[in-house]
Protein backbone atom coordinates (compact mmCIF):
# COMPACT_ATOMS: atom_id res chain seq x y z
CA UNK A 1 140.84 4.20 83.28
CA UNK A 2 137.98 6.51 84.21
CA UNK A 3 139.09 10.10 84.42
CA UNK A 4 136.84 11.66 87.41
CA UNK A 5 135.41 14.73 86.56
CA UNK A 6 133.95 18.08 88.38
CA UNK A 7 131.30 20.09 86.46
CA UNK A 8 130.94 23.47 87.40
CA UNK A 9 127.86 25.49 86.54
CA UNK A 10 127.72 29.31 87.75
CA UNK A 11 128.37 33.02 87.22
CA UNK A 12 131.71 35.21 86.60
CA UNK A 13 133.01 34.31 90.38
CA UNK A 14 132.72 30.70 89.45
CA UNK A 15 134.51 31.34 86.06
CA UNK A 16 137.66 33.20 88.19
CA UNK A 17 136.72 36.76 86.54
CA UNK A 18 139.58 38.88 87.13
CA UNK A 19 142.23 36.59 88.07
CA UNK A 20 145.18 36.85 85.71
CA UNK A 21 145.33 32.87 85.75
CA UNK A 22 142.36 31.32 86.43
CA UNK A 23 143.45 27.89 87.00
CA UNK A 24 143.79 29.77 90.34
CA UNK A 25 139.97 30.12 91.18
CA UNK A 26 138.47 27.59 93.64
CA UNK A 27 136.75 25.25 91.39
CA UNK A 28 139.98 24.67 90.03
CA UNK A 29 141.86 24.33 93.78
CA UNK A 30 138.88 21.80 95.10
CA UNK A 31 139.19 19.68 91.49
CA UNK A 32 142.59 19.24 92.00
CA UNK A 33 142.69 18.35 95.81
CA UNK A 34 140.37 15.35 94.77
CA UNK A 35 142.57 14.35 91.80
CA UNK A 36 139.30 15.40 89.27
CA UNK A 37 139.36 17.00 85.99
CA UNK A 38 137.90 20.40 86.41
CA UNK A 39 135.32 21.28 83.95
CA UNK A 40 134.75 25.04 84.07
CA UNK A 41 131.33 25.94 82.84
CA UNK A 42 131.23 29.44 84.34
CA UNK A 43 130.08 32.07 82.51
CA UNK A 44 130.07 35.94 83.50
CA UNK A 45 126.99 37.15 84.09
CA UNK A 46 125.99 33.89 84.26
CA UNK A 47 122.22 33.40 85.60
CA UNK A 48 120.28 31.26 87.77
CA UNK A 49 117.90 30.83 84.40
CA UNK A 50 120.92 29.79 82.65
CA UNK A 51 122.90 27.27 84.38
CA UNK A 52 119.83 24.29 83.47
CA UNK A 53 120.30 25.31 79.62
CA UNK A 54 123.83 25.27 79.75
CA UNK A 55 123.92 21.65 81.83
CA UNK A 56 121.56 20.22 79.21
CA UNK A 57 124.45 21.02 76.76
CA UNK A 58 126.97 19.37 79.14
CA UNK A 59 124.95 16.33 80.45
CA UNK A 60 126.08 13.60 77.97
CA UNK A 61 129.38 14.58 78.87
CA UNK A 62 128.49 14.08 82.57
CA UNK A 63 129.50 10.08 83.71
CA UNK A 64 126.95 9.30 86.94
CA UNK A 65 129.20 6.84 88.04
CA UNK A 66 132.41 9.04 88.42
CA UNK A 67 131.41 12.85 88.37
CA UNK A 68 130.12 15.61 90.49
CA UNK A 69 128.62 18.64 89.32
CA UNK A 70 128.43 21.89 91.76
CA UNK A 71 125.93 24.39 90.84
CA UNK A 72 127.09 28.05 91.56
CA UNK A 73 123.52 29.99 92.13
CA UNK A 74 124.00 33.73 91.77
CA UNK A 75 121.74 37.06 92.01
CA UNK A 76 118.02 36.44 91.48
CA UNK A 77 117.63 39.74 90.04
CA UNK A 78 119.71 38.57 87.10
CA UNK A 79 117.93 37.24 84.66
CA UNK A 80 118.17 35.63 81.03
CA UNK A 81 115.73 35.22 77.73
CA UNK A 82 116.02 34.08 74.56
CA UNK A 83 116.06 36.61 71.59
CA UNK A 84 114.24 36.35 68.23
CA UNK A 85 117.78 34.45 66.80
CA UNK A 86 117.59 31.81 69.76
CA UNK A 87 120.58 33.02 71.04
CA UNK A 88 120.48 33.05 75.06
CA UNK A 89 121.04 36.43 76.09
CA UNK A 90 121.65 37.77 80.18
CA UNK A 91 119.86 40.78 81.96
CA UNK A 92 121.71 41.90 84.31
CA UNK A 93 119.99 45.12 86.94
CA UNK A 94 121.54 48.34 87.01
CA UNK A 95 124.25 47.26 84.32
CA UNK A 96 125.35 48.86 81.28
CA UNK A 97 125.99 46.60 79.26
CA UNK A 98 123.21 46.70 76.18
CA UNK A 99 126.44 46.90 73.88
CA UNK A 100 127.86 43.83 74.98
CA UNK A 101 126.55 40.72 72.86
CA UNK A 102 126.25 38.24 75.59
CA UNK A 103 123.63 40.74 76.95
CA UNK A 104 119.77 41.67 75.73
CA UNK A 105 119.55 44.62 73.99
CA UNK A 106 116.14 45.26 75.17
CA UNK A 107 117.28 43.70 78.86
CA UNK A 108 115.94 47.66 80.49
CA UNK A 109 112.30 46.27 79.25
CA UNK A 110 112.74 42.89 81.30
CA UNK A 111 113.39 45.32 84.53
CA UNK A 112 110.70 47.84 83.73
CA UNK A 113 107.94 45.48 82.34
CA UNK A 114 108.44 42.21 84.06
CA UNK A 115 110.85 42.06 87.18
CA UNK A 116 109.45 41.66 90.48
CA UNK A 117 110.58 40.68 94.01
CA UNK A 118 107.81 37.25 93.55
CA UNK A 119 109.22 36.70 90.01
CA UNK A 120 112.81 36.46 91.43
CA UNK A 121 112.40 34.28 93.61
CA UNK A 122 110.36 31.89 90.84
CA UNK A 123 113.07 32.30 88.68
CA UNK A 124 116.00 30.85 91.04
CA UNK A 125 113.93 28.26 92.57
CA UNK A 126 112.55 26.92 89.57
CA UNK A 127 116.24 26.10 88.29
CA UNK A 128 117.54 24.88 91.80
CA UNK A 129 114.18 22.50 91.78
CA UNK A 130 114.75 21.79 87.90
CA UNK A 131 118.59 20.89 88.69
CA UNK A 132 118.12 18.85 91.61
CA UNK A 133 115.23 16.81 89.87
CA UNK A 134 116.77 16.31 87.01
CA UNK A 135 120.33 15.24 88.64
CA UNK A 136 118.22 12.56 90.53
CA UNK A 137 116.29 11.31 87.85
CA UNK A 138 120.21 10.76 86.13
CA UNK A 139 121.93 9.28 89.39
CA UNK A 140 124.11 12.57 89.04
CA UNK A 141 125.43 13.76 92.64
CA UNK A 142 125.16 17.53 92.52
CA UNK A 143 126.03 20.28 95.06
CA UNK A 144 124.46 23.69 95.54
CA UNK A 145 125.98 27.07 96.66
CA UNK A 146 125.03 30.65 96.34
CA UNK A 147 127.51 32.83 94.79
CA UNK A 148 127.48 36.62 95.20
CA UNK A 149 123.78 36.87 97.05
CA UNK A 150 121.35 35.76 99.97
CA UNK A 151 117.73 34.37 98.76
CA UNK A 152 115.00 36.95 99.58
CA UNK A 153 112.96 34.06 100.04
CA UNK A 154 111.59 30.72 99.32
CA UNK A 155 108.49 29.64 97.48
CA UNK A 156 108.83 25.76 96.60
CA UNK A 157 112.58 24.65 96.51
CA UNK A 158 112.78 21.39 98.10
CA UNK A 159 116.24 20.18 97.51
CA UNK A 160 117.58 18.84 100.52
CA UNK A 161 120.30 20.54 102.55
CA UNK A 162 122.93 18.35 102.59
CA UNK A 163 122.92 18.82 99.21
CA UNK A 164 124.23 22.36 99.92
CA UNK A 165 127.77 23.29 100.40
CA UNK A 166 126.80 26.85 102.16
CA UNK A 167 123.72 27.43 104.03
CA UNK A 168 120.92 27.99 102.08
CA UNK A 169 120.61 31.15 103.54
CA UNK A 170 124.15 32.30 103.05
CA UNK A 171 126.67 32.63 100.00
CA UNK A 172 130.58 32.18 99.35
CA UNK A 173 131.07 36.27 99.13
CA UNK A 174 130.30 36.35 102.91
CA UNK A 175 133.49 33.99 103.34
CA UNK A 176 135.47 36.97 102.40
CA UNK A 177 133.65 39.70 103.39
CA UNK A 178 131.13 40.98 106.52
CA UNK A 179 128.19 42.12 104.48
CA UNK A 180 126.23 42.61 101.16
CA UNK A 181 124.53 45.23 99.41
CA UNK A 182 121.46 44.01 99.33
CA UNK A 183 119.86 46.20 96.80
CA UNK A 184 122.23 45.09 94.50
CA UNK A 185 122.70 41.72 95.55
CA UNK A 186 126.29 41.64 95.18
CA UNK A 187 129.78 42.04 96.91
CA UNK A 188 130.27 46.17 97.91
CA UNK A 189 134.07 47.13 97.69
CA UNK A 190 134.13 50.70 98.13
CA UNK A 191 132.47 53.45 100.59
CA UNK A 192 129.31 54.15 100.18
CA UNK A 193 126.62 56.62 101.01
CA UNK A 194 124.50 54.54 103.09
CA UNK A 195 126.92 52.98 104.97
CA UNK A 196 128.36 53.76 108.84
CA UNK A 197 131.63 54.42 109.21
CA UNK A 198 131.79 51.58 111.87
CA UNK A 199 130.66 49.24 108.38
CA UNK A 200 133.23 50.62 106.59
CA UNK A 201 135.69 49.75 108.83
CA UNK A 202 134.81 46.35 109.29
CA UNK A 203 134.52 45.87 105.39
CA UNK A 204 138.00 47.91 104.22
CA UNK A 205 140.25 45.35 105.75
CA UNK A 206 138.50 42.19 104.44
CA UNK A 207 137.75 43.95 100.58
CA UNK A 208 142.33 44.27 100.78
CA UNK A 209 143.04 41.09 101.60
CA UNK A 210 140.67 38.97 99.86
CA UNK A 211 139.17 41.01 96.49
CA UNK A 212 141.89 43.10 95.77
CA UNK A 213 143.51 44.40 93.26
CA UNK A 214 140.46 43.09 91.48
CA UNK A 215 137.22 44.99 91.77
CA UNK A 216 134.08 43.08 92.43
CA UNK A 217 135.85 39.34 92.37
CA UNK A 218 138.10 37.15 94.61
CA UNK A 219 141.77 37.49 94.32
CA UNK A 220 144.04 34.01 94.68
CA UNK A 221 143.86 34.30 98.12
CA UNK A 222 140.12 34.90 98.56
CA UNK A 223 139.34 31.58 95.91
CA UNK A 224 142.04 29.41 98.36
CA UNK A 225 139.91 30.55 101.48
CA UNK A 226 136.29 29.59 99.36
CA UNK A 227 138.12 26.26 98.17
CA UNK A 228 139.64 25.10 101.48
CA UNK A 229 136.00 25.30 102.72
CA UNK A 230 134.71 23.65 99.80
CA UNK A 231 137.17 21.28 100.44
CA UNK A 232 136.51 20.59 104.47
CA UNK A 233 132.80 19.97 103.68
CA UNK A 234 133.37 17.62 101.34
CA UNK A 235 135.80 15.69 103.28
CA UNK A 236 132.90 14.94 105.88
């Protein structure tokens, strides 16, 4: 008998980063409502560059006739480059993390030297366009989804929408919450500076009952809200 299975290809909110059990985090929830094996590729500080190099490990193990594969497409301005080992290493903006060895050491040259608004968007639609290709040319039905950020705009990525689980345009993190910080591109869960207090308001509420007492991640209850939508769109 042929076990179904659901491939899941994204960042540290697709992994179910801060959970204490993350068989709770929605790609777990929607796997099980459809009786599949869930196959949690997530990676934190996953980015958009990676999730192609980390499916071409995974294909083989991908059966076109039973599997899905949902592809969790996170912050352009992350980034990720080979070093002079080969080993795939993540720059991540405005993070601190050179000590860490999933990250570049040199990743502040990346940001100074190379990083761009154009380049960004190149960067994430060059994997969405290399995914989607490369899932029809193996008969693989494949989802899309932004994670933690909105595009900041489109140069050539022509997959089609139906294809995508969330509007292009839009992302799972504003299921849970009103807004995003924009320069950041990710979820904001505390007060800040440039905010209203009318913002703050709206946002305080929503950052209690779906992030906390995690930080900058979905609790249980925030990955049951993302999966039962998951789960509603693909029942159509």
């Amino acid at each position: 008998m042929v076990t179904m299975k659901y491939h899941w290809f994204g960042d540290s909110w697709v992994r179910g980063d801060e959970l204490q059990n993350r068989h709770a985090c929605f790609a777990q929830l929607v796997s099980n409502h459809f009786g599949a094996e869930c196959c949690n590729h997530g990676r934190s500080g996953g980015s958009n560059d990676s999730i192609p190099w980390y499916f071409a490990q995974h294909l083989n193990a991908i059966d076109p006739k039973s599997d899905c594969v949902f592809f969790g497409m996170g912050a352009s301005s992350w980034t990720s480059v080979f070093d002079r080992s080969g080993r795939h290493r993540m720059c991540l903006h405005n993070a601190h993390t050179d000590r860490h060895p999933v990250y570049h050491p040199d990743q502040g040259i990346w940001f100074e030297k190379f990083d761009s608004p154009k380049q960004r968007v190149y960067n994430r639609e060059k994997s969405i366009q290399l995914l989607w290709l490369w899932c029809q040319q193996q008969g693989i039905k494949c989802y899309f989804y932004n994670t933690v950020a909105v595009p900041q705009g489109h140069e050539f990525e022509t997959s089609a929408d139906s294809a995508w689980i969330v509007p292009k345009n839009s992302c799972i993190a504003l299921l849970l919450v009103p807004f995003l910080d924009q320069d950041s591109e990710f979820i904001v869960t505390e007060d800040q500076p440039w905010m209203t207090q009318l913002q703050w308001k709206q946002l305080a509420p929503t950052v209690e009952q779906w992030i906390r007492p995690g930080y900058k991640h979905p609790n249980i209850a925030g990955h049951k809200l993302i999966a039962d939508y998951f789960i509603e769109f693909l029942n159509e």
